[in-house]
PDB file of N, CA and C in Angstrom:
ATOM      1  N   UNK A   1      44.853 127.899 -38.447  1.00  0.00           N
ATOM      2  CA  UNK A   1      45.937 127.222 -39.121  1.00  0.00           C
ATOM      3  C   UNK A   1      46.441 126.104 -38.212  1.00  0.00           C
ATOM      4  N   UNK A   2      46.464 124.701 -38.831  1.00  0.00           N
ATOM      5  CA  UNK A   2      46.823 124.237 -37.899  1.00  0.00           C
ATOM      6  C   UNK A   2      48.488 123.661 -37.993  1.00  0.00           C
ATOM      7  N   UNK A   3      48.962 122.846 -36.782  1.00  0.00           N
ATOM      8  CA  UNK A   3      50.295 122.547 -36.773  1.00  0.00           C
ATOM      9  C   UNK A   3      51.110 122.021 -38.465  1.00  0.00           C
ATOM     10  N   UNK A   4      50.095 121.361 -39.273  1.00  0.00           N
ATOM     11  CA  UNK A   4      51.253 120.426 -40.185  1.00  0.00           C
ATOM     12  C   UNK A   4      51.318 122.150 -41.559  1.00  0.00           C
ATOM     13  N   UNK A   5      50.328 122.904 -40.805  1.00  0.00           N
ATOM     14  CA  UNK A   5      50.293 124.517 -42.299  1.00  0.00           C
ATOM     15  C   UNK A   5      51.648 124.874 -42.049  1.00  0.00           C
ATOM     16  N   UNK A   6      51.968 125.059 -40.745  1.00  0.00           N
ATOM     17  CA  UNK A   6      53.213 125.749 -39.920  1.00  0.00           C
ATOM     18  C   UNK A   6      54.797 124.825 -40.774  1.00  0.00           C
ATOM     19  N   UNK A   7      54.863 123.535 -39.662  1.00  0.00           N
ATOM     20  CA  UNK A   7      55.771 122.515 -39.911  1.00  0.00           C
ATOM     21  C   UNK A   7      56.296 122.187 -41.242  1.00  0.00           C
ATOM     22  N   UNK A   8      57.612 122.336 -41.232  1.00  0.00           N
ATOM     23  CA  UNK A   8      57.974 121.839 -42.611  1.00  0.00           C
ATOM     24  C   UNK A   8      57.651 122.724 -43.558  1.00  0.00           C
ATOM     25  N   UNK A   9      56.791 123.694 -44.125  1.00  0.00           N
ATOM     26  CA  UNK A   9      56.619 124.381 -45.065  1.00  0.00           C
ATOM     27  C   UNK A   9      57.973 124.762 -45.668  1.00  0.00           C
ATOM     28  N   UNK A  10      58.922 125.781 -45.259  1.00  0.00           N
ATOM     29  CA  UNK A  10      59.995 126.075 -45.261  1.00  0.00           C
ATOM     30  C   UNK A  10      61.473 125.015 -45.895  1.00  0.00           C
ATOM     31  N   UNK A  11      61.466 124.339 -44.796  1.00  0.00           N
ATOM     32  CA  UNK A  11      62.369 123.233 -45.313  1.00  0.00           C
ATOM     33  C   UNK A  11      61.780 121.940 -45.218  1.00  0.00           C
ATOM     34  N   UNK A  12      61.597 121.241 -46.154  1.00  0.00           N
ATOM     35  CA  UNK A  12      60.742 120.148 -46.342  1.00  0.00           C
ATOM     36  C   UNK A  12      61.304 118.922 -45.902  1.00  0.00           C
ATOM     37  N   UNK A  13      62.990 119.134 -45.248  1.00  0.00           N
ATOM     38  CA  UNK A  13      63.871 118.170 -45.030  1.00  0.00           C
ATOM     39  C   UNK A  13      63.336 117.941 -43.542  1.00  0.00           C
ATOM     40  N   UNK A  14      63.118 118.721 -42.822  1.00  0.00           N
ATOM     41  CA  UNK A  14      62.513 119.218 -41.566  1.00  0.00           C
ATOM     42  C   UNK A  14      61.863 118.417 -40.844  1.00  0.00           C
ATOM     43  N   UNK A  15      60.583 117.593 -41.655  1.00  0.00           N
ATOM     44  CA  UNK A  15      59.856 116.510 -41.043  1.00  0.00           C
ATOM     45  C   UNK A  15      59.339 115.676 -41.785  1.00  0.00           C
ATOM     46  N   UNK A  16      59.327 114.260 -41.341  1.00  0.00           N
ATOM     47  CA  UNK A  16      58.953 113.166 -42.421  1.00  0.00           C
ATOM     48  C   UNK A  16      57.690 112.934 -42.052  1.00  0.00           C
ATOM     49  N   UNK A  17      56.756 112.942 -43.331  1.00  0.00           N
ATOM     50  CA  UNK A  17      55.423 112.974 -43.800  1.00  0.00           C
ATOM     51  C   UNK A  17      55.039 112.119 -44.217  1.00  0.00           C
ATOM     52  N   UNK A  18      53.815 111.211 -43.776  1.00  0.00           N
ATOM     53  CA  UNK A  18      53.101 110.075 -44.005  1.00  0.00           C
ATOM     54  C   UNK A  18      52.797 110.207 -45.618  1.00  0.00           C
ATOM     55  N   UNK A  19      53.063 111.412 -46.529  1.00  0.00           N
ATOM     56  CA  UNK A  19      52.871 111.239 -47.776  1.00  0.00           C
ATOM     57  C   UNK A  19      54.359 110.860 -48.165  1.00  0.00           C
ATOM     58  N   UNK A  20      55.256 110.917 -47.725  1.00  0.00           N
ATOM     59  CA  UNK A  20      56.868 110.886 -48.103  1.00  0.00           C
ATOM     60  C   UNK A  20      57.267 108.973 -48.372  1.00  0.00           C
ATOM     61  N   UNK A  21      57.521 109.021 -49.969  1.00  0.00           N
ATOM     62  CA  UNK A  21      57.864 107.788 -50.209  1.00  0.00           C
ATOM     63  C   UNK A  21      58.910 107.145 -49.301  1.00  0.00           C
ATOM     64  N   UNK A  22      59.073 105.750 -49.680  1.00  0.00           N
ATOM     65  CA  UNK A  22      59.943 105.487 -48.682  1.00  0.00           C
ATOM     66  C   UNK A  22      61.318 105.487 -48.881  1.00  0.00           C
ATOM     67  N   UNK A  23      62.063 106.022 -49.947  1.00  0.00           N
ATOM     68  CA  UNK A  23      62.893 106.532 -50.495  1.00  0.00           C
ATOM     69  C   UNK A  23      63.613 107.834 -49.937  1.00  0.00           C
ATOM     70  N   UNK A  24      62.078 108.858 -49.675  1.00  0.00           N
ATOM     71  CA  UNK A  24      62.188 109.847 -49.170  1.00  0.00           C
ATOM     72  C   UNK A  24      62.371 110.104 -47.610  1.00  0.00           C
ATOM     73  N   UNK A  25      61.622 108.745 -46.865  1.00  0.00           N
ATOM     74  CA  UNK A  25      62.141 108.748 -45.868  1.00  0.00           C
ATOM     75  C   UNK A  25      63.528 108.232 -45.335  1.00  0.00           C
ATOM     76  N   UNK A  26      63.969 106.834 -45.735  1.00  0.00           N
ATOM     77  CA  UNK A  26      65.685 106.649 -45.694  1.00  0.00           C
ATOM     78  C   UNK A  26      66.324 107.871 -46.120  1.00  0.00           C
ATOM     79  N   UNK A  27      66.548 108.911 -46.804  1.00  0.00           N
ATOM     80  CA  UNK A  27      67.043 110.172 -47.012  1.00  0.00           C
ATOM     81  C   UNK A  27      66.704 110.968 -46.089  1.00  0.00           C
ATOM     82  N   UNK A  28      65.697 111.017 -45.590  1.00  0.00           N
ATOM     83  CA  UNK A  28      65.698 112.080 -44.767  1.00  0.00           C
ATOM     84  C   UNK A  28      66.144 111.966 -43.068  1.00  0.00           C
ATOM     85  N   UNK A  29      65.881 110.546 -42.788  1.00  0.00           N
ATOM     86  CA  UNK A  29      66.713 109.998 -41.679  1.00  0.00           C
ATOM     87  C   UNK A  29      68.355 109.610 -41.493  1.00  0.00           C
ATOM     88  N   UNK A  30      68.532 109.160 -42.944  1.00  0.00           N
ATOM     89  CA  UNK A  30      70.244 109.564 -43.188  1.00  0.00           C
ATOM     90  C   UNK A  30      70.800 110.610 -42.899  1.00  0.00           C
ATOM     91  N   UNK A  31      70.050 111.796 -43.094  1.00  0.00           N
ATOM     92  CA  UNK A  31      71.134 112.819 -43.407  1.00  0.00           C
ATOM     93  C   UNK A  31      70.746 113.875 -42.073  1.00  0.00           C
ATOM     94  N   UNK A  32      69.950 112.964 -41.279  1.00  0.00           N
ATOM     95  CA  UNK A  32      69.576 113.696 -39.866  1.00  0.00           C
ATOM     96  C   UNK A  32      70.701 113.168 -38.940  1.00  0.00           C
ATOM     97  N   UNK A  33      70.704 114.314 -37.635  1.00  0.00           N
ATOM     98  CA  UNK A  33      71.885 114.510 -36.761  1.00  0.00           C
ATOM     99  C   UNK A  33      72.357 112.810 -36.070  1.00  0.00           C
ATOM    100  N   UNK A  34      73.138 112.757 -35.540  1.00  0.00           N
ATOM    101  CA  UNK A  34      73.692 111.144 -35.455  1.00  0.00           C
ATOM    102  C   UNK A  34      74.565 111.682 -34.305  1.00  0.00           C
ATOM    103  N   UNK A  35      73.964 110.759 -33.321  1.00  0.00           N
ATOM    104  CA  UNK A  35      74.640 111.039 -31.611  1.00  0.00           C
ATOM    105  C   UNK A  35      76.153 110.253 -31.787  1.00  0.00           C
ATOM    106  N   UNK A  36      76.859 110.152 -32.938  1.00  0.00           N
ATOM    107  CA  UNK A  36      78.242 109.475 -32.763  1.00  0.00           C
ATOM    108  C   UNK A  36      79.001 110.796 -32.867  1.00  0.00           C
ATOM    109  N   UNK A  37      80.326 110.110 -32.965  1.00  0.00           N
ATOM    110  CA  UNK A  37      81.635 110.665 -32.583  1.00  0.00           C
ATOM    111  C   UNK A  37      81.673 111.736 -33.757  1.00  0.00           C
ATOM    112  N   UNK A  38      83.160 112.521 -33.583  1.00  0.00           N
ATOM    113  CA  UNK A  38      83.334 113.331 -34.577  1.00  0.00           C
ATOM    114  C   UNK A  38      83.910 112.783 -35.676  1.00  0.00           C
ATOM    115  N   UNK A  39      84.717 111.878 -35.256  1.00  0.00           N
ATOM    116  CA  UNK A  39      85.302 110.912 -35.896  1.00  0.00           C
ATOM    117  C   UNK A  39      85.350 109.536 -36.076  1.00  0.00           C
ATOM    118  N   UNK A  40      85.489 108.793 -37.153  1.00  0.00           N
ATOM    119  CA  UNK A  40      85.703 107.093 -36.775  1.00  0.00           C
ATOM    120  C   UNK A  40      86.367 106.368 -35.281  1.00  0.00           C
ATOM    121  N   UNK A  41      87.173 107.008 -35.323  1.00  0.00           N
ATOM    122  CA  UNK A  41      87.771 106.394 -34.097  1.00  0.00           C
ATOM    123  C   UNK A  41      87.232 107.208 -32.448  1.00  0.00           C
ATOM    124  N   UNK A  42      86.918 108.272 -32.357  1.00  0.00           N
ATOM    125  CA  UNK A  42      85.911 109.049 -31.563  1.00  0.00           C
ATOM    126  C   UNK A  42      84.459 108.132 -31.637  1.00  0.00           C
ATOM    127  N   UNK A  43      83.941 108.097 -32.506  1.00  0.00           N
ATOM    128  CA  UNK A  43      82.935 106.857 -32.363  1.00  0.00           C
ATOM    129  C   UNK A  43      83.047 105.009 -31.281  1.00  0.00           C
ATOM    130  N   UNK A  44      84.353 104.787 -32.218  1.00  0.00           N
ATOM    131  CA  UNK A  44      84.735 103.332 -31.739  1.00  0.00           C
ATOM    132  C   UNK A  44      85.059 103.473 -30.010  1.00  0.00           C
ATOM    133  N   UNK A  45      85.753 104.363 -29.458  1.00  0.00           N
ATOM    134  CA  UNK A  45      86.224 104.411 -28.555  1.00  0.00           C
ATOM    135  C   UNK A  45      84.915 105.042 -27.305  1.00  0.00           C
ATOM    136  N   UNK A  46      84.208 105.749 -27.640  1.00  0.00           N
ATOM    137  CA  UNK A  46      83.222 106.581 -26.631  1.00  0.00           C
ATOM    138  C   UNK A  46      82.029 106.158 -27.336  1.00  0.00           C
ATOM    139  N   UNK A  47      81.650 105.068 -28.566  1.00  0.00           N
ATOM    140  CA  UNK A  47      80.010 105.165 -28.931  1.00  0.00           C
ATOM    141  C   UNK A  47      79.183 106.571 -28.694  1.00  0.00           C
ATOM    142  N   UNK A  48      77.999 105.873 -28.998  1.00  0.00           N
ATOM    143  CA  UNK A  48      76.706 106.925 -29.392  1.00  0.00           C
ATOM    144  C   UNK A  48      76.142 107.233 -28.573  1.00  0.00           C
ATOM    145  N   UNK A  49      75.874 108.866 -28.588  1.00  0.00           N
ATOM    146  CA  UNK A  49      74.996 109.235 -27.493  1.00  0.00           C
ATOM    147  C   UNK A  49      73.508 108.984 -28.307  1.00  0.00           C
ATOM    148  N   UNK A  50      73.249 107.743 -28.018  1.00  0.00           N
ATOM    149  CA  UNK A  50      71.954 107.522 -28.472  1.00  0.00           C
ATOM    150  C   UNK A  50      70.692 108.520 -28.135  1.00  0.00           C
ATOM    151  N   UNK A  51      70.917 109.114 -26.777  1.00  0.00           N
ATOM    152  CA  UNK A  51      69.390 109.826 -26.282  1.00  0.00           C
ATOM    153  C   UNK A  51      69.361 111.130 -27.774  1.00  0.00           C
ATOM    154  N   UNK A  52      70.455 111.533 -27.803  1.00  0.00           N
ATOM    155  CA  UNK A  52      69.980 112.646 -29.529  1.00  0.00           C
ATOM    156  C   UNK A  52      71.010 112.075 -30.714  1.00  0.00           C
ATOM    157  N   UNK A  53      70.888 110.767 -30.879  1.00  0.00           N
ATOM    158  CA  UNK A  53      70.670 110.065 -32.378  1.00  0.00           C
ATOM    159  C   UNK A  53      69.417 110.000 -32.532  1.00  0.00           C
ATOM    160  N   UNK A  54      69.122 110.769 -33.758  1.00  0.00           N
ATOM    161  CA  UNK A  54      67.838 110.771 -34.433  1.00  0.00           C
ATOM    162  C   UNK A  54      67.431 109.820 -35.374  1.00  0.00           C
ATOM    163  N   UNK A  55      68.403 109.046 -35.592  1.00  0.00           N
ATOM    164  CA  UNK A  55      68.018 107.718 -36.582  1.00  0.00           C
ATOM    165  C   UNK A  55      67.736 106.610 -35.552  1.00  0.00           C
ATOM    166  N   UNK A  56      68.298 106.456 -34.270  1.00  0.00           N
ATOM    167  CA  UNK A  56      68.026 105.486 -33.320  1.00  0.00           C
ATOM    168  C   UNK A  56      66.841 105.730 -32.593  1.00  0.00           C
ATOM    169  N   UNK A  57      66.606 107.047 -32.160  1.00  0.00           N
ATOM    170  CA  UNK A  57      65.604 107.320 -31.767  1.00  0.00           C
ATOM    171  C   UNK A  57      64.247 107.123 -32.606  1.00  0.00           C
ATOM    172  N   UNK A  58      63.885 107.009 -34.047  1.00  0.00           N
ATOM    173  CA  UNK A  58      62.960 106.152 -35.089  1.00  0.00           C
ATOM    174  C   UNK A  58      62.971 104.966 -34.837  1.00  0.00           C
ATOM    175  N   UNK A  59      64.256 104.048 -34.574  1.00  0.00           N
ATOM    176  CA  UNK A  59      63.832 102.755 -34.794  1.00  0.00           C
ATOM    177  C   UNK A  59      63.380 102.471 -33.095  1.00  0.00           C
ATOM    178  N   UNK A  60      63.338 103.164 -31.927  1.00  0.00           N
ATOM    179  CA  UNK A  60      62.312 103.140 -30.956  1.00  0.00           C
ATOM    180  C   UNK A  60      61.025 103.254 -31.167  1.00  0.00           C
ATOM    181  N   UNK A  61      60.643 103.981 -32.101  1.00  0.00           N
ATOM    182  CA  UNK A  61      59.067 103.826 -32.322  1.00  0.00           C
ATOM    183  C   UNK A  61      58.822 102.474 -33.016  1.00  0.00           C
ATOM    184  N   UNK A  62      59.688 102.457 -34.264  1.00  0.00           N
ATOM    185  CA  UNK A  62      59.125 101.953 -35.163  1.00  0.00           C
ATOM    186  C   UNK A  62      59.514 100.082 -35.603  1.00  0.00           C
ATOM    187  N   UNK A  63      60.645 100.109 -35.025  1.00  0.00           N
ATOM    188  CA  UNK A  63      61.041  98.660 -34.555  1.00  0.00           C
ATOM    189  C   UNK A  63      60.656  98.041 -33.645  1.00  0.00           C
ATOM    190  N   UNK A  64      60.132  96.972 -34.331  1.00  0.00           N
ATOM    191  CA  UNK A  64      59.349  96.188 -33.112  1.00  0.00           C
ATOM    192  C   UNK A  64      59.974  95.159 -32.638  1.00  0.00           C
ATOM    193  N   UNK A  65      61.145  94.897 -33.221  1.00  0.00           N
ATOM    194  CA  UNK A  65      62.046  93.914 -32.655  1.00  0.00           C
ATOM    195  C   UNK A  65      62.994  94.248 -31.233  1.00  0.00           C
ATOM    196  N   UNK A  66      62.797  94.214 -30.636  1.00  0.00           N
ATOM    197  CA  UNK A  66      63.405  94.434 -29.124  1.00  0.00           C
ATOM    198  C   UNK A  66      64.884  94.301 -29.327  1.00  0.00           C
ATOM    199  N   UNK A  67      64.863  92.876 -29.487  1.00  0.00           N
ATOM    200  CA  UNK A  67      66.456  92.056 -29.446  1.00  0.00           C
ATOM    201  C   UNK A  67      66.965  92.910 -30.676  1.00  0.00           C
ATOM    202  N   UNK A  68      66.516  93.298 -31.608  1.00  0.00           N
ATOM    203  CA  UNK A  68      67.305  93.861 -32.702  1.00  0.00           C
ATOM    204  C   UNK A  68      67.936  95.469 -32.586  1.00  0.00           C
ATOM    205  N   UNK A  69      67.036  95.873 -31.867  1.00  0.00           N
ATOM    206  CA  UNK A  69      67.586  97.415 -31.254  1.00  0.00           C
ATOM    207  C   UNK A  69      68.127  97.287 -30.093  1.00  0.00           C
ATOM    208  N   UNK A  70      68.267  96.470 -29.468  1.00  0.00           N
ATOM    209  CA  UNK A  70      69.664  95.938 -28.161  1.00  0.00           C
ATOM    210  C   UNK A  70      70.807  95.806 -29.136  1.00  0.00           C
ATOM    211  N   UNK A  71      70.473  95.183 -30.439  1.00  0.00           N
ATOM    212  CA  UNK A  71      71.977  94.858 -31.194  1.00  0.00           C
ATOM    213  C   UNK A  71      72.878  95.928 -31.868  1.00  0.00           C
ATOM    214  N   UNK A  72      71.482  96.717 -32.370  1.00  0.00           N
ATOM    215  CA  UNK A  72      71.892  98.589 -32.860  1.00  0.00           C
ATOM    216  C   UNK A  72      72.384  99.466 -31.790  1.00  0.00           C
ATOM    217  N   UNK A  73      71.936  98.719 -30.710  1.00  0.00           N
ATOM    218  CA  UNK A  73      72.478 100.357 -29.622  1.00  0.00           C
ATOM    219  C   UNK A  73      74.002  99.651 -29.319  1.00  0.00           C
TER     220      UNK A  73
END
């Protein structure tokens, strides 16, 4: 059995899949954990622990714009 029989079976929210529209992926990176504050103003004042934002941590792979993820972090 290999790793992708295991992964995700269970909760399908779990991991995004090269078959997963791209619909399905903005949803599934939305609603994943987010290294900000507890609050609006907890955010503004202390920012993001980017190293476990999981939506920032995607656009490291997948953004190829340098200058544009200097502007997101």
């Amino acid at each position: 059995m290999g790793i992708n029989a295991k992964m995700g079976t269970t909760e399908p929210n779990s991991a995004i899949f090269l078959t997963d529209t791209k619909k399905e992926i903005e949803k599934k990176i939305n609603a994943s954990f987010s290294g900000g504050g507890a609050t609006k103003e907890d955010q503004e004042k202390y920012g993001a622990k980017l190293d476990i934002d999981i939506p920032y941590q995607y656009l490291t792979f997948f953004l190829e714009d340098d200058q544009k993820l200097a502007e997101i972090a």
